[in-house]
N, C-alpha and C. Protein backbone atom coordinates (compact mmCIF):
# COMPACT_ATOMS: atom_id res chain seq x y z
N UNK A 1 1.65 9.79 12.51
CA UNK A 1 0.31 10.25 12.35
C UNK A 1 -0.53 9.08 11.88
N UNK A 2 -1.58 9.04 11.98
CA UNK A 2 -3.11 8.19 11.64
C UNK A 2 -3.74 8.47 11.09
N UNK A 3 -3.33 7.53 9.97
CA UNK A 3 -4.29 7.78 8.60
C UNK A 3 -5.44 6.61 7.75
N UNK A 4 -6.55 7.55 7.37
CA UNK A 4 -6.77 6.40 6.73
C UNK A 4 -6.63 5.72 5.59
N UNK A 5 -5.71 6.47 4.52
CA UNK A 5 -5.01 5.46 3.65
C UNK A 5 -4.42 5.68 3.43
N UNK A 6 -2.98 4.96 3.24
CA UNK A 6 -1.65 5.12 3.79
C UNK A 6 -1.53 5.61 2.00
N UNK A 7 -1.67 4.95 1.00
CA UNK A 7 -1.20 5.63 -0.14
C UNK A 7 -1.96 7.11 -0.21
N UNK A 8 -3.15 7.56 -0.32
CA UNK A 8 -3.39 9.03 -0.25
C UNK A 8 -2.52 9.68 0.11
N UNK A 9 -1.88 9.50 1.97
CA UNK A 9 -1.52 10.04 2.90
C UNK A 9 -0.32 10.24 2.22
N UNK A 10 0.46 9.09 1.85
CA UNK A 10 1.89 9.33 1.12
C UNK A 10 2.08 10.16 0.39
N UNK A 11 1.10 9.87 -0.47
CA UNK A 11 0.74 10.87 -2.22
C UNK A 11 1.29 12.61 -1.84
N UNK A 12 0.16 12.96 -0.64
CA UNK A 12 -0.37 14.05 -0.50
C UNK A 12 1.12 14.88 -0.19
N UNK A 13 1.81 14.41 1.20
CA UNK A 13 3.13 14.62 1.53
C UNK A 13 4.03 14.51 0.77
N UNK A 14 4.43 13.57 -0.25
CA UNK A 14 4.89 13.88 -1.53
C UNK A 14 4.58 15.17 -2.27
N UNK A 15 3.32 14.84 -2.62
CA UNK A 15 3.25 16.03 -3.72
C UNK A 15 3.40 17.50 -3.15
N UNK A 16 2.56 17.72 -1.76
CA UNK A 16 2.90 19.14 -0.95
C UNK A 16 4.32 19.75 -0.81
N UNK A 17 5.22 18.63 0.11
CA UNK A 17 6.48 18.95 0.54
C UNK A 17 7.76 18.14 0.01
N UNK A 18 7.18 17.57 -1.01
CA UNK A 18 8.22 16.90 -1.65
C UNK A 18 8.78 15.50 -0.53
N UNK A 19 8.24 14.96 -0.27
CA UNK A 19 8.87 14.08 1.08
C UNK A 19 8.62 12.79 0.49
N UNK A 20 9.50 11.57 0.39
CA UNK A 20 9.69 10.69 0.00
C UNK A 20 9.90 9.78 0.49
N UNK A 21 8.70 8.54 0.13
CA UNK A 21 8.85 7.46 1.00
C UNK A 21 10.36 6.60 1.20
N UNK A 22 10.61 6.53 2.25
CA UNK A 22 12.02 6.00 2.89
C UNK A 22 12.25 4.38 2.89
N UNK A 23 10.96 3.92 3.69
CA UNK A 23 10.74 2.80 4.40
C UNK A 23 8.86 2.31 4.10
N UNK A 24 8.63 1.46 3.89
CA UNK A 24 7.44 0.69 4.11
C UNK A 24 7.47 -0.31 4.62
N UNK A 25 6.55 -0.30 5.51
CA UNK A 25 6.02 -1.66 6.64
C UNK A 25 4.47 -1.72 6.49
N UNK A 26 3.75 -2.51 5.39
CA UNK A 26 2.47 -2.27 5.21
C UNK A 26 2.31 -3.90 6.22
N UNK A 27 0.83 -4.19 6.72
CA UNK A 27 -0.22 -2.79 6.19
C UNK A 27 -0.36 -2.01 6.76
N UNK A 28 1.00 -1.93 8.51
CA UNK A 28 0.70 -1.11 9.07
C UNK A 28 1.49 0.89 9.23
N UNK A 29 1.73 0.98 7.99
CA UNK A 29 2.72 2.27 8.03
C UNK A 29 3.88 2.49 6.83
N UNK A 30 4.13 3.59 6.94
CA UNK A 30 5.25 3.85 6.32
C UNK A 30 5.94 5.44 6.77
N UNK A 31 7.51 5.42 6.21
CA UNK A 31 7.98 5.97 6.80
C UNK A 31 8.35 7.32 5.37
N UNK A 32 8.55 8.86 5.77
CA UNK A 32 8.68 9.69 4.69
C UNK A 32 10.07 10.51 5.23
N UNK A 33 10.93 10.72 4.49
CA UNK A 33 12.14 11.60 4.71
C UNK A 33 11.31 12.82 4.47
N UNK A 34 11.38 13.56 5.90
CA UNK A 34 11.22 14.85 5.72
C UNK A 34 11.80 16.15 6.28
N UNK A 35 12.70 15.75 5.42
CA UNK A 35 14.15 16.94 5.80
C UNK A 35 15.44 16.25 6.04
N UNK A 36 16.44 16.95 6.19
CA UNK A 36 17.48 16.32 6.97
C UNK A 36 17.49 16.03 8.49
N UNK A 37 17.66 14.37 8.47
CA UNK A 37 17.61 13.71 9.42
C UNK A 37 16.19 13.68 10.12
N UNK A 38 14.88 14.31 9.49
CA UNK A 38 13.47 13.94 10.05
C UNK A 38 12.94 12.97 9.28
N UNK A 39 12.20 12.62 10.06
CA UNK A 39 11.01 11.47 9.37
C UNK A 39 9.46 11.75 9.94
N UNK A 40 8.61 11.57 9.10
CA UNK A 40 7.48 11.44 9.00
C UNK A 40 6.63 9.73 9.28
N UNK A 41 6.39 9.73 10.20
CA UNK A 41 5.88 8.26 10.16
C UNK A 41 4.19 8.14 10.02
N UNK A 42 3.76 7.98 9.18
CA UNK A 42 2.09 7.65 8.83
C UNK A 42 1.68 5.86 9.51
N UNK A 43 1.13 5.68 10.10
CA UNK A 43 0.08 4.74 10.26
C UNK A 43 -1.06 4.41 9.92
N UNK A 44 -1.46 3.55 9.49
CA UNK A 44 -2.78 2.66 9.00
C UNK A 44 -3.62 2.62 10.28
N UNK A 45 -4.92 3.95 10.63
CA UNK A 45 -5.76 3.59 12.01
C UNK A 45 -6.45 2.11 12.07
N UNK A 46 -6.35 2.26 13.48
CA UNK A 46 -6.41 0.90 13.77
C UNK A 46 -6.09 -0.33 12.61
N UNK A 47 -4.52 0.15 12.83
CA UNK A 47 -3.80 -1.04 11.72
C UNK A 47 -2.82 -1.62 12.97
N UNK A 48 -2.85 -1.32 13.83
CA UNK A 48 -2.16 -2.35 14.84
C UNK A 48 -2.76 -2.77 16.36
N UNK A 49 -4.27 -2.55 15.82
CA UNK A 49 -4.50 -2.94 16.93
C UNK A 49 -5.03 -4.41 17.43
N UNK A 50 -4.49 -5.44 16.07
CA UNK A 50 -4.69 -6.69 16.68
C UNK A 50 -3.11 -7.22 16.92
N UNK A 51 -2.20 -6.63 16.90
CA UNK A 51 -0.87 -6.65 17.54
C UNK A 51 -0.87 -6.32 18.79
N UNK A 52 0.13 -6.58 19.68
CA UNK A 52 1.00 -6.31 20.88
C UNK A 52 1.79 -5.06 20.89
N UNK A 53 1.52 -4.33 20.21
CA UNK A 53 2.39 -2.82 19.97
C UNK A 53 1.33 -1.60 20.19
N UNK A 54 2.36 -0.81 20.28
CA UNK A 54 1.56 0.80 21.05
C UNK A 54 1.43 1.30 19.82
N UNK A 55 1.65 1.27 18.45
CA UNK A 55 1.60 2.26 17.20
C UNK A 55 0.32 2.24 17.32
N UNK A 56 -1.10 2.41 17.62
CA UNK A 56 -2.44 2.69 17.52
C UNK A 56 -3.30 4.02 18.24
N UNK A 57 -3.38 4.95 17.33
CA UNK A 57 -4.19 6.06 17.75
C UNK A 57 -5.14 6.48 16.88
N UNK A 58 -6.18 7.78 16.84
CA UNK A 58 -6.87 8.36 16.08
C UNK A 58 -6.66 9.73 16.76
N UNK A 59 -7.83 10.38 15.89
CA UNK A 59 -7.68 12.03 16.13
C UNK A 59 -7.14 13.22 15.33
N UNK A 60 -7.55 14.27 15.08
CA UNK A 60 -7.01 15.30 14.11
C UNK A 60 -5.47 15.74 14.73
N UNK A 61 -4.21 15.89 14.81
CA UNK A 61 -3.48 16.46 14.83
C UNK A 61 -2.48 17.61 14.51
N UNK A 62 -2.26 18.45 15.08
CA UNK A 62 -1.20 19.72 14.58
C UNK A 62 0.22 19.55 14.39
N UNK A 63 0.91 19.68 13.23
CA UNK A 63 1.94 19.75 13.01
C UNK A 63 2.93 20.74 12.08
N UNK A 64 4.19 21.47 12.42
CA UNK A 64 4.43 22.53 12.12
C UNK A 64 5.51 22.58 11.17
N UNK A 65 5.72 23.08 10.26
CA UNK A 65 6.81 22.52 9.42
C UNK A 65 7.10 24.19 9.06
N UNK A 66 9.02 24.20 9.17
CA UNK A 66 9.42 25.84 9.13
C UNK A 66 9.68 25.69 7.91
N UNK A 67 9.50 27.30 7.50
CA UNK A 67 9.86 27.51 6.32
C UNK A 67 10.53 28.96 5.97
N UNK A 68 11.28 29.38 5.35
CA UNK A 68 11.96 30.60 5.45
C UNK A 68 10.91 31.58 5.37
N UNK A 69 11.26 32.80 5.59
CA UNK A 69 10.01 34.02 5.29
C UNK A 69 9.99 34.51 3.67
N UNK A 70 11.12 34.01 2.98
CA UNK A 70 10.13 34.47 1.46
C UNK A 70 10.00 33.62 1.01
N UNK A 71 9.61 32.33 1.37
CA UNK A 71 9.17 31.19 1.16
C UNK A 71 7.53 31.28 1.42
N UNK A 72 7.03 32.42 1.89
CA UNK A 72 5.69 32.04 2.32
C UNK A 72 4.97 32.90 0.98
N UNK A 73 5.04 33.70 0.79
CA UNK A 73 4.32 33.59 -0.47
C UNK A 73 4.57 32.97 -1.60
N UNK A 74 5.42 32.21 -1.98
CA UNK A 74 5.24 31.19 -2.79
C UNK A 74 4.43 29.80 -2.30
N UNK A 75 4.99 29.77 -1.33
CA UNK A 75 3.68 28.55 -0.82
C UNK A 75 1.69 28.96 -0.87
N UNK A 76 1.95 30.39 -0.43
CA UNK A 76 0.40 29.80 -0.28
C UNK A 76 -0.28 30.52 -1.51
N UNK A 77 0.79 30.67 -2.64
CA UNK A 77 0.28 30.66 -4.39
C UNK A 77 -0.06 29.55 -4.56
N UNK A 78 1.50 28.03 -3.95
CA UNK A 78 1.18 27.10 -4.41
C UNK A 78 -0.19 26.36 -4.05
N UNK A 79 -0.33 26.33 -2.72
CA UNK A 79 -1.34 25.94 -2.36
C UNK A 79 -2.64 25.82 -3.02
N UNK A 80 -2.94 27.37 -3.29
CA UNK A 80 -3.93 27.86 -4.19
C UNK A 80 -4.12 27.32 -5.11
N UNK A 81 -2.90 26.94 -5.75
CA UNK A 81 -2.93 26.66 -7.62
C UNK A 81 -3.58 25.05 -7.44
N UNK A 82 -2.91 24.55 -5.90
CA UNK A 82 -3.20 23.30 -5.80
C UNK A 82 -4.74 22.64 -5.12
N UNK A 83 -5.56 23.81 -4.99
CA UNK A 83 -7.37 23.40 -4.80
C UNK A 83 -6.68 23.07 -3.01
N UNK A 84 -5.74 23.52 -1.87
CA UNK A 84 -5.78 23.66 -0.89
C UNK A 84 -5.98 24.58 -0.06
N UNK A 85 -6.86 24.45 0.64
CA UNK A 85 -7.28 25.59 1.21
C UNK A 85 -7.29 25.92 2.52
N UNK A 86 -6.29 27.36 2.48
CA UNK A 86 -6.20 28.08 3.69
C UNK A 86 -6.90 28.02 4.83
N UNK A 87 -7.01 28.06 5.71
CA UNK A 87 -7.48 27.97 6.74
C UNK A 87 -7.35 29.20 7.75
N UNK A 88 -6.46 29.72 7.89
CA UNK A 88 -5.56 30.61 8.44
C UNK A 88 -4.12 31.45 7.98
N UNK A 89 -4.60 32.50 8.04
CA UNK A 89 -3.25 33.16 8.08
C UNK A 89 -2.99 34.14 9.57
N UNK A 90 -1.67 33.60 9.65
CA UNK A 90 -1.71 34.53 11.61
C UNK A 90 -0.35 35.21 11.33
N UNK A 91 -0.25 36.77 11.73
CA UNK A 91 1.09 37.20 12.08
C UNK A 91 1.11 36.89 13.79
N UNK A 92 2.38 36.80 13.87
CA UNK A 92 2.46 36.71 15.71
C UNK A 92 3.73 37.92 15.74
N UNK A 93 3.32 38.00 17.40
CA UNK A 93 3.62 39.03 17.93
C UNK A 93 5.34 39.67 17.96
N UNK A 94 5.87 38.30 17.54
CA UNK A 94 7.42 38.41 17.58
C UNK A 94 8.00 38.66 16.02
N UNK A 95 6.70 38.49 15.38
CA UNK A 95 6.93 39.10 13.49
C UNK A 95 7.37 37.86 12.68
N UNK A 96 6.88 36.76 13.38
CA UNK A 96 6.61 35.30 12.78
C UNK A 96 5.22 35.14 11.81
N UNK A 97 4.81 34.22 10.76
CA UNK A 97 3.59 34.64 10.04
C UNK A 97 3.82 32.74 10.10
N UNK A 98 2.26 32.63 10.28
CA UNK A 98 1.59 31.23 9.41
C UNK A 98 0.51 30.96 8.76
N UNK A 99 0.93 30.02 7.99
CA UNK A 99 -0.24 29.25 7.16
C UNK A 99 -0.63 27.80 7.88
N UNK A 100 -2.04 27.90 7.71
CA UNK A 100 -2.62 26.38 8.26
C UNK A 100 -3.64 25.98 6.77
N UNK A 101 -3.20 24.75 7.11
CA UNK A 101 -4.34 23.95 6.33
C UNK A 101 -4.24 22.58 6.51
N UNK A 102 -5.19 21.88 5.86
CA UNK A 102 -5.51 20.28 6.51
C UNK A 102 -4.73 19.52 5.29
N UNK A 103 -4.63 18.31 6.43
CA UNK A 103 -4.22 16.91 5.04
C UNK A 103 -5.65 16.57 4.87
N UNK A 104 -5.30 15.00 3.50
CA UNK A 104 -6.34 14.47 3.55
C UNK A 104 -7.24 13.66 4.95
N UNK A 105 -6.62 13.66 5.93
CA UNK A 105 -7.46 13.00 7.33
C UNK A 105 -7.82 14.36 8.39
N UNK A 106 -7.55 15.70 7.72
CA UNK A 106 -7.66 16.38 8.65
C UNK A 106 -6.62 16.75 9.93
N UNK A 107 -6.11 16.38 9.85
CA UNK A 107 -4.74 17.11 10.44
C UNK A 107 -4.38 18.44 10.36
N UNK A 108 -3.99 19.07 11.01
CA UNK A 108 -4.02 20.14 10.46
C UNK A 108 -2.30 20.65 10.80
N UNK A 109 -2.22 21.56 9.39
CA UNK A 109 -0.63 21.80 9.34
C UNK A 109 -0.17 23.06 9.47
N UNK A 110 0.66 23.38 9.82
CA UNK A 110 1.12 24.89 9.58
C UNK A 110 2.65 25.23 9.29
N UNK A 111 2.51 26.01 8.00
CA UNK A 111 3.66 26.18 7.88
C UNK A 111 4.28 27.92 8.40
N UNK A 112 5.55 27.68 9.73
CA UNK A 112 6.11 29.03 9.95
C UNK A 112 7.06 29.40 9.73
N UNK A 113 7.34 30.48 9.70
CA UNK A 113 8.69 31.48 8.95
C UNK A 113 8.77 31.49 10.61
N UNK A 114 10.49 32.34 10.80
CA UNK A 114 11.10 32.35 12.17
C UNK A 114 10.53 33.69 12.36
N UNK A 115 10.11 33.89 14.22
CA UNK A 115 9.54 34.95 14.61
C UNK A 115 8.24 34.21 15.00
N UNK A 116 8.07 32.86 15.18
CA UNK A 116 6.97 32.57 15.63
C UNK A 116 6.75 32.08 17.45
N UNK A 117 7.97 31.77 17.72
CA UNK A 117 8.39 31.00 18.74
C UNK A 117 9.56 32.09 19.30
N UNK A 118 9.87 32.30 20.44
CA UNK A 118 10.95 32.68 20.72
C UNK A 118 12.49 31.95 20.62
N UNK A 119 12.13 31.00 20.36
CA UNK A 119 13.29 30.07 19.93
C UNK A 119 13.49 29.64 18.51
N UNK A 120 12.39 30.19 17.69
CA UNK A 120 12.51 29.74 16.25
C UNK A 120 11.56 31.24 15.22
């Protein structure tokens, strides 16, 4: 993802989901364990674009992170307690429920319990 400051960006994912920086490659990125065997990779926008490499984008993005189903009301207490704000709450049709809300660049996140996807 593309951010514009890589420590905020870190902070924020830390403090939300507990995710912990792994790897740093400033000034263009760093890398966050998020989960077993995932990673989170943040970028510095237009932090590589006087390089020879493809890491350079912008734009708001969606990203979905599962979470068990009685896991969701404790999250979006936490949220609350934490001045983040909801955006959405959706049941879907297969009896999946989410929460959306933004990072600091606007991204926007959602966290789903299974029943959202037919495969998850």
């Amino acid at each position: 993802m593309y951010v514009e400051d890589l420590a905020r960006s870190a902070r924020f994912y830390e403090n939300v989901f507990g995710f912990r920086v792994i790897s740093n490659f400033p000034p263009r990125g760093c890398a966050l364990e998020a989960g077993a065997r995932q990673v989170l990779l943040l970028f510095l926008k237009d932090g590589s674009r006087s390089t020879s490499t493809p890491h350079c984008g912008d734009g708001e993005l969606h990203l979905a992170f599962a979470i068990r189903r009685e896991e969701l009301a404790a999250w979006e207490r936490w949220l609350d307690a934490n001045g983040i704000a909801i955006e959405e709450k959706r049941a879907w049709e297969l009896g999946g429920q989410s929460l959306y809300f933004r990072d600091p660049d606007r991204h926007l996140l959602e966290l789903a319990t299974p029943g959202v996807w037919s495969i998850y």
